[in-house]
Structure formats: C-alpha cells, structure tokens
PDB file of N, CA and C in Angstrom:
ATOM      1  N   UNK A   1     -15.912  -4.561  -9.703  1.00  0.00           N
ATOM      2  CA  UNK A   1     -14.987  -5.416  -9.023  1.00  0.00           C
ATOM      3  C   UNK A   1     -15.734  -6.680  -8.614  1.00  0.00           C
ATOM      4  N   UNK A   2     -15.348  -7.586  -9.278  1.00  0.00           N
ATOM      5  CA  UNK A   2     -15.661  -9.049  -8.639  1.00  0.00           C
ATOM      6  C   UNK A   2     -14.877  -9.542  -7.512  1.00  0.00           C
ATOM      7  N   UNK A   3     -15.401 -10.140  -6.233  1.00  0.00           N
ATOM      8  CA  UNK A   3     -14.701 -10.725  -4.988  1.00  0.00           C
ATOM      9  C   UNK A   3     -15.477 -12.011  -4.809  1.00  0.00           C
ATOM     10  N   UNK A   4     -14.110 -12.925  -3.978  1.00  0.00           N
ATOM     11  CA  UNK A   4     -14.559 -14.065  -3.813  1.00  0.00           C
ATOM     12  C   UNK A   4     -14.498 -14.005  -2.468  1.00  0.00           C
ATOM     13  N   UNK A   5     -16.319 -14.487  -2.415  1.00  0.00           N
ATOM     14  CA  UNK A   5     -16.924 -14.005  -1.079  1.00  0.00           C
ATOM     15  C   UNK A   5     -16.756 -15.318   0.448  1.00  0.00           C
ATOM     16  N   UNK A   6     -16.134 -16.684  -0.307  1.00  0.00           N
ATOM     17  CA  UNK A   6     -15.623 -17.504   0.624  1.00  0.00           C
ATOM     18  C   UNK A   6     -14.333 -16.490   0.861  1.00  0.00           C
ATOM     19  N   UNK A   7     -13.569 -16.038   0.463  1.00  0.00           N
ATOM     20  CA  UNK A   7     -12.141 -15.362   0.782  1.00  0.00           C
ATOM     21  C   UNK A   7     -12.834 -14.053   1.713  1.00  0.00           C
ATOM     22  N   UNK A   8     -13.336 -13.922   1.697  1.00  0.00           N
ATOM     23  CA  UNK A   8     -13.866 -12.577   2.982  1.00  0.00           C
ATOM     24  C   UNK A   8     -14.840 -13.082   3.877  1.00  0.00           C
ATOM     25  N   UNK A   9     -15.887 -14.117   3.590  1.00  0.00           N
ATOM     26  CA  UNK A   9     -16.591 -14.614   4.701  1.00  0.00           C
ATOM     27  C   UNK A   9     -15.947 -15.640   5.634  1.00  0.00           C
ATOM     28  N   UNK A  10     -15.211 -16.783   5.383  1.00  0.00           N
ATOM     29  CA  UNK A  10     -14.833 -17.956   5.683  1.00  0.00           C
ATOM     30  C   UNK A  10     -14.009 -17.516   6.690  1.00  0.00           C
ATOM     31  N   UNK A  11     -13.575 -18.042   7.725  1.00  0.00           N
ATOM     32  CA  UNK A  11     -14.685 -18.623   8.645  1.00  0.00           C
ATOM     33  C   UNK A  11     -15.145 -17.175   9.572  1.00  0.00           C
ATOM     34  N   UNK A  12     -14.613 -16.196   9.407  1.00  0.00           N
ATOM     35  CA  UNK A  12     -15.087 -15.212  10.287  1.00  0.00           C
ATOM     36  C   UNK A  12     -16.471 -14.473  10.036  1.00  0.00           C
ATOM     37  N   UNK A  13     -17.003 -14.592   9.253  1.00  0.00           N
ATOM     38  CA  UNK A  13     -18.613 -13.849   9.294  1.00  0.00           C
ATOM     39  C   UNK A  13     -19.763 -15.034   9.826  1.00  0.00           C
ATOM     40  N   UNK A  14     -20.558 -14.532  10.507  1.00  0.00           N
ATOM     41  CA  UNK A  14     -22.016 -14.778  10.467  1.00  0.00           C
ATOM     42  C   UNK A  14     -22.952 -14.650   9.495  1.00  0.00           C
ATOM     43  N   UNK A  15     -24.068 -15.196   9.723  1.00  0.00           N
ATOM     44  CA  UNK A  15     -25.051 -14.763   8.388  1.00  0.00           C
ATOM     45  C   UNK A  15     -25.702 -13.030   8.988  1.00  0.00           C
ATOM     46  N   UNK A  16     -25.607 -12.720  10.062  1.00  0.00           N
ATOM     47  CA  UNK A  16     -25.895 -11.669  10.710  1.00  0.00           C
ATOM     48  C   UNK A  16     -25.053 -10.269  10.218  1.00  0.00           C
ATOM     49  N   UNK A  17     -24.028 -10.629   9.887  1.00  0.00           N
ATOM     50  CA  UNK A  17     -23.500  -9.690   9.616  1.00  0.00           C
ATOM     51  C   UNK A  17     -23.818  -8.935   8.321  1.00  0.00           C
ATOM     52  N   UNK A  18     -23.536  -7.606   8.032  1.00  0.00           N
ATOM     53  CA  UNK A  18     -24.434  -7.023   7.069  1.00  0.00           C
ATOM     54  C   UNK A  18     -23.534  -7.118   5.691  1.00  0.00           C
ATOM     55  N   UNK A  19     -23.467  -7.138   4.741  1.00  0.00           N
ATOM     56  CA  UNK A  19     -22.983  -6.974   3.349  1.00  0.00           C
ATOM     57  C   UNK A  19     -21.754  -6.373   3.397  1.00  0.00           C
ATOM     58  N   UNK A  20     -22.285  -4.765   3.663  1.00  0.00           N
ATOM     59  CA  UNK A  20     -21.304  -3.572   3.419  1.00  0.00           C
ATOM     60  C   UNK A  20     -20.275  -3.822   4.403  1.00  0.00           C
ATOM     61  N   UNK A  21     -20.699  -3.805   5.383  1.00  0.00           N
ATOM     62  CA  UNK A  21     -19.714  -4.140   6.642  1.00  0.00           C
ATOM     63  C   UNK A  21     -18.525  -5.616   6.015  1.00  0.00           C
ATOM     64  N   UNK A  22     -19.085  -6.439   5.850  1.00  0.00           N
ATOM     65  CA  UNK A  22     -18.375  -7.303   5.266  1.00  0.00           C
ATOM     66  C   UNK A  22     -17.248  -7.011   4.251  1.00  0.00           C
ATOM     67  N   UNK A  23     -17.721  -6.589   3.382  1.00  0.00           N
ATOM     68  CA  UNK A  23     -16.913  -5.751   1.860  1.00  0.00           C
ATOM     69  C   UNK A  23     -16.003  -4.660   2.739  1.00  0.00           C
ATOM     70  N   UNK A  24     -16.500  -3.390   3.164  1.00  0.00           N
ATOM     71  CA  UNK A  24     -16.093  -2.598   3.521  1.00  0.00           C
ATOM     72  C   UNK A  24     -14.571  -2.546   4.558  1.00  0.00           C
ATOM     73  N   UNK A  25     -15.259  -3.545   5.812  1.00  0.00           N
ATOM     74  CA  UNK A  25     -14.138  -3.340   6.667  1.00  0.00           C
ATOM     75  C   UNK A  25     -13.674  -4.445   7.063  1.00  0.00           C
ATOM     76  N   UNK A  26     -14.058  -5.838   6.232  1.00  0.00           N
ATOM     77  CA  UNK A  26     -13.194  -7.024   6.398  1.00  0.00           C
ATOM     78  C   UNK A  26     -12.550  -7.248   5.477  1.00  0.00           C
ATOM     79  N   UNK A  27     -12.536  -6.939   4.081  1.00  0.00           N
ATOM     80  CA  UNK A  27     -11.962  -7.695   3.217  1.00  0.00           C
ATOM     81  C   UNK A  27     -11.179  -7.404   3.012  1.00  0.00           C
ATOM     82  N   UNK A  28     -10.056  -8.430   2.090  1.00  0.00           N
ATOM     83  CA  UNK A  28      -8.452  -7.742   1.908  1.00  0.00           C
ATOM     84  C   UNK A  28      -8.141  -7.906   0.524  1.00  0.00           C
ATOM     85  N   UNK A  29      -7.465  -7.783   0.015  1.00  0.00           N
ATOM     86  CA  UNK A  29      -7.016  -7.451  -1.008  1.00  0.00           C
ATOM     87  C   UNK A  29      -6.863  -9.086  -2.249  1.00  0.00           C
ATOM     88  N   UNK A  30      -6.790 -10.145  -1.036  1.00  0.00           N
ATOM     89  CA  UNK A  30      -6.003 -11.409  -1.402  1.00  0.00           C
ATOM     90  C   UNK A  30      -7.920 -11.842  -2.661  1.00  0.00           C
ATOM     91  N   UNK A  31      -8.861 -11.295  -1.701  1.00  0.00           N
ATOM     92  CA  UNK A  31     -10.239 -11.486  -1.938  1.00  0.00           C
ATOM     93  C   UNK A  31     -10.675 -11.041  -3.527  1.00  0.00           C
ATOM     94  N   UNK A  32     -10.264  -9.813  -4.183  1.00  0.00           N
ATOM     95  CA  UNK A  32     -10.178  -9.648  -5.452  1.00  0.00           C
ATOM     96  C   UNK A  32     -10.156 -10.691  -6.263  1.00  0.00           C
ATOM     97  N   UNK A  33     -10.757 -10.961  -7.552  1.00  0.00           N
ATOM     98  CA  UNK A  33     -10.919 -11.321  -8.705  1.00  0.00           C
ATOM     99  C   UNK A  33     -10.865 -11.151  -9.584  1.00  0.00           C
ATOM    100  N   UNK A  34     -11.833  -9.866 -10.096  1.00  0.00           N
ATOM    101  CA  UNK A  34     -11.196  -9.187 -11.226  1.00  0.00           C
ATOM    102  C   UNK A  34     -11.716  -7.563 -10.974  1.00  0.00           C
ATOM    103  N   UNK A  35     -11.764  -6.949 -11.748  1.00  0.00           N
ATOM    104  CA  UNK A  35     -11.690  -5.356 -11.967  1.00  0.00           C
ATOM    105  C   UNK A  35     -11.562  -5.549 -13.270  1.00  0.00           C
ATOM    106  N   UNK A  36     -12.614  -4.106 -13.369  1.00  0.00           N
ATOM    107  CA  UNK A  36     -12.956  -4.302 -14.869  1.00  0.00           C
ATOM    108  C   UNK A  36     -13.553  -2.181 -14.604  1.00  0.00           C
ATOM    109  N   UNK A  37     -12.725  -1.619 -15.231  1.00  0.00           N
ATOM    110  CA  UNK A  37     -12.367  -0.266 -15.381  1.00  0.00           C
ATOM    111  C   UNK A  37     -13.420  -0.014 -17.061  1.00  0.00           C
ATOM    112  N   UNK A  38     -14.530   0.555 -17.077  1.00  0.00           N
ATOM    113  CA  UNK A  38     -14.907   1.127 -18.137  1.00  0.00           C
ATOM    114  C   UNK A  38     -15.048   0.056 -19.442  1.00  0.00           C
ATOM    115  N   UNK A  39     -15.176  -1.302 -18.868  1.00  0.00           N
ATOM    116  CA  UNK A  39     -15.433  -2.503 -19.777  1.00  0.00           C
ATOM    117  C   UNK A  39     -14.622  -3.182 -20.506  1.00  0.00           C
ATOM    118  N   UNK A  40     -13.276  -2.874 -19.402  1.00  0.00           N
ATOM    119  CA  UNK A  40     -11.981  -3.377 -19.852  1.00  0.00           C
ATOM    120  C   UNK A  40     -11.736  -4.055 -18.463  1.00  0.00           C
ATOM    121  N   UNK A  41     -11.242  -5.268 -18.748  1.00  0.00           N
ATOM    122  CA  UNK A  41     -10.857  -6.209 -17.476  1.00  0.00           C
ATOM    123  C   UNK A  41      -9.415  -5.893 -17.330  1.00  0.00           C
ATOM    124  N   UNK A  42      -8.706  -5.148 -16.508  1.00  0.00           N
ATOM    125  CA  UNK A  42      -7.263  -4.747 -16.276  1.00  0.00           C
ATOM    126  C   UNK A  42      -6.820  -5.781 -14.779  1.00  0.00           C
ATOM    127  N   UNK A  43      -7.485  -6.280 -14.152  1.00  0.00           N
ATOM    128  CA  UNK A  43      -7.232  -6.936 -13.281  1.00  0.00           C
ATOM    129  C   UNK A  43      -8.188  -8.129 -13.207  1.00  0.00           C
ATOM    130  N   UNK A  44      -7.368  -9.483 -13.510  1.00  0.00           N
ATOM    131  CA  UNK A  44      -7.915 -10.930 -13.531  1.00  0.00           C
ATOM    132  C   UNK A  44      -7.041 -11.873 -13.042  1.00  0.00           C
ATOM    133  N   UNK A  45      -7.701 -12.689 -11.543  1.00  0.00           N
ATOM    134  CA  UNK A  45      -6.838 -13.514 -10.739  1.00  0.00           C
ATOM    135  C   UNK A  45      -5.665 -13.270 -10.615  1.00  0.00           C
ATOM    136  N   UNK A  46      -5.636 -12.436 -10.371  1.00  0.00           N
ATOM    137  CA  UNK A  46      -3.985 -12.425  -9.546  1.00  0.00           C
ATOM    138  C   UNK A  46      -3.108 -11.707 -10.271  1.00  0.00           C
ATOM    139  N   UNK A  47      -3.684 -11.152 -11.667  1.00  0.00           N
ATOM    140  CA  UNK A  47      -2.521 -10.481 -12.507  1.00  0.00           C
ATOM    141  C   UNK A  47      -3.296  -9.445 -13.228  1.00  0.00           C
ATOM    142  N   UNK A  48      -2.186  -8.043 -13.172  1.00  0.00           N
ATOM    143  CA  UNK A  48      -3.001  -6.851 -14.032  1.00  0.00           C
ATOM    144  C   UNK A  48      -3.012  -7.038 -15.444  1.00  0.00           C
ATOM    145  N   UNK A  49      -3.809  -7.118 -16.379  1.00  0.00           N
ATOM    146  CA  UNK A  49      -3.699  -6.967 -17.455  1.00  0.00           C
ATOM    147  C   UNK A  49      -3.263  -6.139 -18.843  1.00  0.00           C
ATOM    148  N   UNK A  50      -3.390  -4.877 -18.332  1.00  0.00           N
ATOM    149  CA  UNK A  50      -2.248  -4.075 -19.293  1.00  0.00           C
ATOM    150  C   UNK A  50      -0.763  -3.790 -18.850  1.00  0.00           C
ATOM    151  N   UNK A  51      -0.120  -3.994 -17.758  1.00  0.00           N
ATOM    152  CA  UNK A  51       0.426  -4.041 -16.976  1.00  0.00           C
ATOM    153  C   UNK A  51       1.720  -4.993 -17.173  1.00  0.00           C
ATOM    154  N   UNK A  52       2.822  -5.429 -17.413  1.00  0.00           N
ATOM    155  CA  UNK A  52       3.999  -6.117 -17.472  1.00  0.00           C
ATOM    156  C   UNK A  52       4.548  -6.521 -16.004  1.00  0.00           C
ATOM    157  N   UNK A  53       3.964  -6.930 -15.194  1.00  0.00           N
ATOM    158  CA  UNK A  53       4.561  -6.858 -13.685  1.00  0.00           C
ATOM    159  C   UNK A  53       6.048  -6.856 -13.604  1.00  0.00           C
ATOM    160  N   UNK A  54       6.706  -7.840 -14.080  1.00  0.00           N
ATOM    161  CA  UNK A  54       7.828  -8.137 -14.137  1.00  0.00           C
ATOM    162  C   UNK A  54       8.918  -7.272 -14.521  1.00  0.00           C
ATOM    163  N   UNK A  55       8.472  -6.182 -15.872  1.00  0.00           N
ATOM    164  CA  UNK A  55       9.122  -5.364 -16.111  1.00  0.00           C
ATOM    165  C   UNK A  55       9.236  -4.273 -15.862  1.00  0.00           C
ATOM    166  N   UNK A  56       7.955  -3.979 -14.890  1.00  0.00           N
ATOM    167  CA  UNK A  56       8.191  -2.639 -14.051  1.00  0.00           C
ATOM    168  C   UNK A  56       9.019  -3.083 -12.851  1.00  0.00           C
ATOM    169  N   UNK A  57       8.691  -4.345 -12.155  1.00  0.00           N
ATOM    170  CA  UNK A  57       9.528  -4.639 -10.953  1.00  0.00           C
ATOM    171  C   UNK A  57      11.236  -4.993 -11.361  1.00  0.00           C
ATOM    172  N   UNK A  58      11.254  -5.187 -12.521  1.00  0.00           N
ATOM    173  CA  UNK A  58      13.054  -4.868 -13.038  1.00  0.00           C
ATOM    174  C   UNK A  58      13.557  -3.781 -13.561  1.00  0.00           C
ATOM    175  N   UNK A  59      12.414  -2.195 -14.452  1.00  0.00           N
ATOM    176  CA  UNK A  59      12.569  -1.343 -13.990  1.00  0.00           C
ATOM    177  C   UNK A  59      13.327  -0.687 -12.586  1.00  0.00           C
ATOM    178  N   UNK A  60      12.019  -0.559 -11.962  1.00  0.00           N
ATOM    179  CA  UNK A  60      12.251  -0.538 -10.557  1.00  0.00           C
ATOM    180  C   UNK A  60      13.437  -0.900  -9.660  1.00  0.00           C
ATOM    181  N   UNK A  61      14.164  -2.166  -9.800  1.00  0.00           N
ATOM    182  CA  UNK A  61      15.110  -2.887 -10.063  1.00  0.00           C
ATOM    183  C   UNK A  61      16.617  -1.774 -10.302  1.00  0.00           C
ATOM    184  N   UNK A  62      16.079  -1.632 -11.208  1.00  0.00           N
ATOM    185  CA  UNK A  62      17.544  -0.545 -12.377  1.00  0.00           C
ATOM    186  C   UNK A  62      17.883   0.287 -11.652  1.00  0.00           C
ATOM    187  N   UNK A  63      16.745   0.746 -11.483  1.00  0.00           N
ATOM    188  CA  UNK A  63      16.881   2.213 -10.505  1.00  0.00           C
ATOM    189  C   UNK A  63      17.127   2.670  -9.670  1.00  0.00           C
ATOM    190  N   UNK A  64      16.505   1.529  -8.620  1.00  0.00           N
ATOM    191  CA  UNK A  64      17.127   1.955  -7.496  1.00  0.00           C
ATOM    192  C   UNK A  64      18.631   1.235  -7.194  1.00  0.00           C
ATOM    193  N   UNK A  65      18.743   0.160  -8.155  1.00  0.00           N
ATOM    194  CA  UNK A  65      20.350   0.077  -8.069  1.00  0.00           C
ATOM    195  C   UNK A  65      21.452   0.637  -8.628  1.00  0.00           C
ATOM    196  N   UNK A  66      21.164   2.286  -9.112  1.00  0.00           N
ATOM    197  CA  UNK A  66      21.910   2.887  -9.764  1.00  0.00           C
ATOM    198  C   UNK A  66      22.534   3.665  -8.816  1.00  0.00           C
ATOM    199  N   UNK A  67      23.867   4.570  -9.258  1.00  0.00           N
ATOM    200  CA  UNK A  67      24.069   5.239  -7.492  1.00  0.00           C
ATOM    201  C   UNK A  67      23.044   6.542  -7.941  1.00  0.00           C
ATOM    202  N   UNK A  68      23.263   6.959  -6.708  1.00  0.00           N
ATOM    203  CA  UNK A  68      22.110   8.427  -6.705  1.00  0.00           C
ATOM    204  C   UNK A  68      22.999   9.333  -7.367  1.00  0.00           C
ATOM    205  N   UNK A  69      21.926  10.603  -7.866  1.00  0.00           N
ATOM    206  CA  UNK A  69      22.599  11.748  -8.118  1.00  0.00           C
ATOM    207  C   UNK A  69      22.540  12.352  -7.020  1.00  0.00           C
ATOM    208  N   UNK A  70      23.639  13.454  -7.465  1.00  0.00           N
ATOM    209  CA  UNK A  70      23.733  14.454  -6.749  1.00  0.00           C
ATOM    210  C   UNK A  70      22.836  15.481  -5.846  1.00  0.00           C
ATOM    211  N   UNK A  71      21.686  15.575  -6.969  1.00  0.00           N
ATOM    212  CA  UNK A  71      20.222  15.768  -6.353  1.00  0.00           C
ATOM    213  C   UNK A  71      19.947  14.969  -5.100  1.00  0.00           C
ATOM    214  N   UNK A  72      19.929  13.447  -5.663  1.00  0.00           N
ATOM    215  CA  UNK A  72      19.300  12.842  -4.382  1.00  0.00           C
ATOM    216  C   UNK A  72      19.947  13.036  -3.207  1.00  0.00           C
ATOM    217  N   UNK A  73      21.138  13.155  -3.517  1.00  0.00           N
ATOM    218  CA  UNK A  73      22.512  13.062  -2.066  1.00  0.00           C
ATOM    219  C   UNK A  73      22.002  14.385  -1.739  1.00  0.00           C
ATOM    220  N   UNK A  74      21.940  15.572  -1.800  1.00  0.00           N
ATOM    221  CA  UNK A  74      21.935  16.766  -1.407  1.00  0.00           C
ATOM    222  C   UNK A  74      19.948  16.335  -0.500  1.00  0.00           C
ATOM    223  N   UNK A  75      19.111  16.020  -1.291  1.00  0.00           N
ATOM    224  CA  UNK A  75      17.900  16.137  -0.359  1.00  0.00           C
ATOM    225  C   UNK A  75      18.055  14.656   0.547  1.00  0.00           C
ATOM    226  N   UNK A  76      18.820  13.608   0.616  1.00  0.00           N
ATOM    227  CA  UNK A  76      18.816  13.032   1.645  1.00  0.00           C
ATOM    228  C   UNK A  76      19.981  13.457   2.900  1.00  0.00           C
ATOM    229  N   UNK A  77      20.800  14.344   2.281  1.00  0.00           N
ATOM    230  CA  UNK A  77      21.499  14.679   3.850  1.00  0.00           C
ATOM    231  C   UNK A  77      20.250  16.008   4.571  1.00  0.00           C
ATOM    232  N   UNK A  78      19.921  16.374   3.374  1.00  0.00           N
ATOM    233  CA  UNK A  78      18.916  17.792   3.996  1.00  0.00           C
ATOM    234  C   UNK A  78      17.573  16.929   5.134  1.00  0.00           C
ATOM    235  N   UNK A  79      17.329  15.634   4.184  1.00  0.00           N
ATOM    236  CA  UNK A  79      16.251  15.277   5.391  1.00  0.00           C
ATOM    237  C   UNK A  79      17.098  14.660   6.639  1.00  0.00           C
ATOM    238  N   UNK A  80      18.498  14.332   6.488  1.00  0.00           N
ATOM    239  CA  UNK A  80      18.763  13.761   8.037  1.00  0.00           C
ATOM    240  C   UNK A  80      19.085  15.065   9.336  1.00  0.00           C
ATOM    241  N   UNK A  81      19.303  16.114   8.356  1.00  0.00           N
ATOM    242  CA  UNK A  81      19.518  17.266   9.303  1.00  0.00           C
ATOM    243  C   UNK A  81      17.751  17.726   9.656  1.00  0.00           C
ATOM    244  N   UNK A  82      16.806  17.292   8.888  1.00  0.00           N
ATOM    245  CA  UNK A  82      15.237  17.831   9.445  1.00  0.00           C
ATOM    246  C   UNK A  82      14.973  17.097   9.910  1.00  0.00           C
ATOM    247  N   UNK A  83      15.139  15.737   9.803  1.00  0.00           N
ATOM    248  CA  UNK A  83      14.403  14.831  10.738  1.00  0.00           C
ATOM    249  C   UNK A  83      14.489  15.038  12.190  1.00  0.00           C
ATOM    250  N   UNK A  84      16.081  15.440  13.058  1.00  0.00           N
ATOM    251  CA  UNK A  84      15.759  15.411  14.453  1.00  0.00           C
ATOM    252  C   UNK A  84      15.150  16.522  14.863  1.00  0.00           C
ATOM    253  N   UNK A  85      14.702  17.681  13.525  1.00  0.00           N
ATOM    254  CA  UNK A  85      13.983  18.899  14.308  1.00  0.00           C
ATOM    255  C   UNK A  85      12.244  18.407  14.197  1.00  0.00           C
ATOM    256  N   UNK A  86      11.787  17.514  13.432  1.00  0.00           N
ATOM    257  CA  UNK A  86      10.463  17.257  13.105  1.00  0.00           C
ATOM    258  C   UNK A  86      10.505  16.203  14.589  1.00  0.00           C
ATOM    259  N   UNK A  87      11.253  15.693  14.856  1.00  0.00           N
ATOM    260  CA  UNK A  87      10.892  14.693  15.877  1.00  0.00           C
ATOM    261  C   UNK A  87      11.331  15.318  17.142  1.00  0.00           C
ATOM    262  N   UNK A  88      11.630  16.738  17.536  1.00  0.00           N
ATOM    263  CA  UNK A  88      11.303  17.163  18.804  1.00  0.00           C
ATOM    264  C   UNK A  88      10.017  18.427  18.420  1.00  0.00           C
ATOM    265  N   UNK A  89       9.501  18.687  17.232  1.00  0.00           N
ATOM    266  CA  UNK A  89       8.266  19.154  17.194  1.00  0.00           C
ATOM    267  C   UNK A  89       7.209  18.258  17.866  1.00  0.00           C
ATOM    268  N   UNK A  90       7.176  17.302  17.143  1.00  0.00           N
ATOM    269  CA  UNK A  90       6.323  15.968  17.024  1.00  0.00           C
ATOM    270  C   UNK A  90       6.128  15.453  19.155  1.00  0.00           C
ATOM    271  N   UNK A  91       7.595  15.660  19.474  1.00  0.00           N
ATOM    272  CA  UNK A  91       7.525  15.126  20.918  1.00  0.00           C
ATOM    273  C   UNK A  91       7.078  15.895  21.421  1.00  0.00           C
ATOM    274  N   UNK A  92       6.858  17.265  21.514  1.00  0.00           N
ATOM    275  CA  UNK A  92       6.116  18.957  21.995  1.00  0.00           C
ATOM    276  C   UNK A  92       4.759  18.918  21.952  1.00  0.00           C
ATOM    277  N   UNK A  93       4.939  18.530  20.598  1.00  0.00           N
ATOM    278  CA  UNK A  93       3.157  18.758  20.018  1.00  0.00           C
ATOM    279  C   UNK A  93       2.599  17.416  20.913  1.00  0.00           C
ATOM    280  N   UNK A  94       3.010  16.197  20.657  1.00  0.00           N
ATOM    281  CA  UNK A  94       2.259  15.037  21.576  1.00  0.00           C
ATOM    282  C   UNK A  94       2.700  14.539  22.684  1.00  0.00           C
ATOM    283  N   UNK A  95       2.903  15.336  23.716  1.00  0.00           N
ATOM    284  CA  UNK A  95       3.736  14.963  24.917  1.00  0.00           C
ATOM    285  C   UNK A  95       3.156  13.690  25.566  1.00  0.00           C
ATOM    286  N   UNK A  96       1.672  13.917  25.580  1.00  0.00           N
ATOM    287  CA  UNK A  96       1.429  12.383  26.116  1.00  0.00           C
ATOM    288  C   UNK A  96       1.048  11.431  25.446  1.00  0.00           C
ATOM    289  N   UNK A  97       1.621  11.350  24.586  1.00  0.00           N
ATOM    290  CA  UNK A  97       1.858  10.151  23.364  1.00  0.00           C
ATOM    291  C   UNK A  97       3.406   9.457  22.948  1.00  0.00           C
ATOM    292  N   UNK A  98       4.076   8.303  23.447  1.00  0.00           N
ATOM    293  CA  UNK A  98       4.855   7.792  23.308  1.00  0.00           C
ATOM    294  C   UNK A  98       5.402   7.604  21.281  1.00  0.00           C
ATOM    295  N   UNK A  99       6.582   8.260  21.007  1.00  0.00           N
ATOM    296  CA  UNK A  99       7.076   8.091  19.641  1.00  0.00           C
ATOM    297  C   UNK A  99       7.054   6.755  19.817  1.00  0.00           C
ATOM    298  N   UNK A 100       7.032   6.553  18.270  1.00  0.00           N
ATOM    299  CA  UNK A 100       7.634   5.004  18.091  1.00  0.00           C
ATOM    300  C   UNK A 100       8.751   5.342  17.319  1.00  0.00           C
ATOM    301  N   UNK A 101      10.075   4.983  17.338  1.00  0.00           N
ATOM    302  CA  UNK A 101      10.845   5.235  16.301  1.00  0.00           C
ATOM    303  C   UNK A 101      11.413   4.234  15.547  1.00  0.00           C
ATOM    304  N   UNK A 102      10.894   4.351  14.316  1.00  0.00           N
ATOM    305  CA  UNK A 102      11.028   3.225  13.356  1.00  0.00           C
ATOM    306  C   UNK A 102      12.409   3.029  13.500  1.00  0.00           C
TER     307      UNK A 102
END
C-alpha cells in the first residue's frame, strides 16, 4: 500500500511523532494511493481497478429497489418483534450505561 504522507501528516503531526503511530492510528482512508495485492495494482488514486464502481453501485441500485420477497417481509417483521426484547436485555445487562437509540 502506497500513502500520501502530506494527507496523514499535514498539519497535525510533529516530527516527534513515531511512524507506526502515524500510519496506524491517524490515517484515513482519503490518504491511500494505491494497493497493489500480489503484483497487481487493484487500487490506483481514487479508483479500484478490477472493479466497475458504477455498475455494482447500479446493481446495488436494482436491488434494493425491487419490492422484497416474501422471505425478506417474514425476517423483517420477525426482527421488529426481537428488537424490543434485545433492547430490554441490553438495558438489564447495562443498567449504568445510557442506550442510545438510533
């Protein structure tokens, strides 16, 4: 993996600060360059290379704008009837911990 090290140093590192630490627990994703998997470059500036972005994200697209089956309808009413029992487990188990509810 190549990173561009103004995109993870600028302006927040010191020269003090150590390498790994830098890489490890500052950098983000935007910092990438390329990736290169077994001497194949699959990721270069900003775009995967074997990869069609566009046509998985209109895939993707299709699908979820299709109506659901029957399957799906049957396990999404099943999770709205589990959800309020997981979220008075959840309030039991962490009483002094405030839920957040999305």
């Amino acid at each position: 993996m190549l990173l561009d090290w103004e995109e993870i140093a600028h302006p927040y590192l010191d020269a003090e600060t150590p390498l790994v630490d830098a890489i490890v627990q500052r950098a983000k994703s935007g910092a990438v360059r390329t990736v290169v998997v077994d001497g194949e470059i699959v990721f270069d500036h900003g775009r995967f290379t074997r990869i069609d972005r566009d046509a998985v994200l209109a895939e993707i697209a299709a699908l979820l704008g299709r109506p659901p089956t029957p399957e799906e309808c049957q396990r999404r009413a099943l999770s709205r009837e589990l959800v309020p029992h997981v979220r008075r487990f959840f309030d039991a188990y962490l009483p002094d911990r405030r839920r957040q509810d999305a």
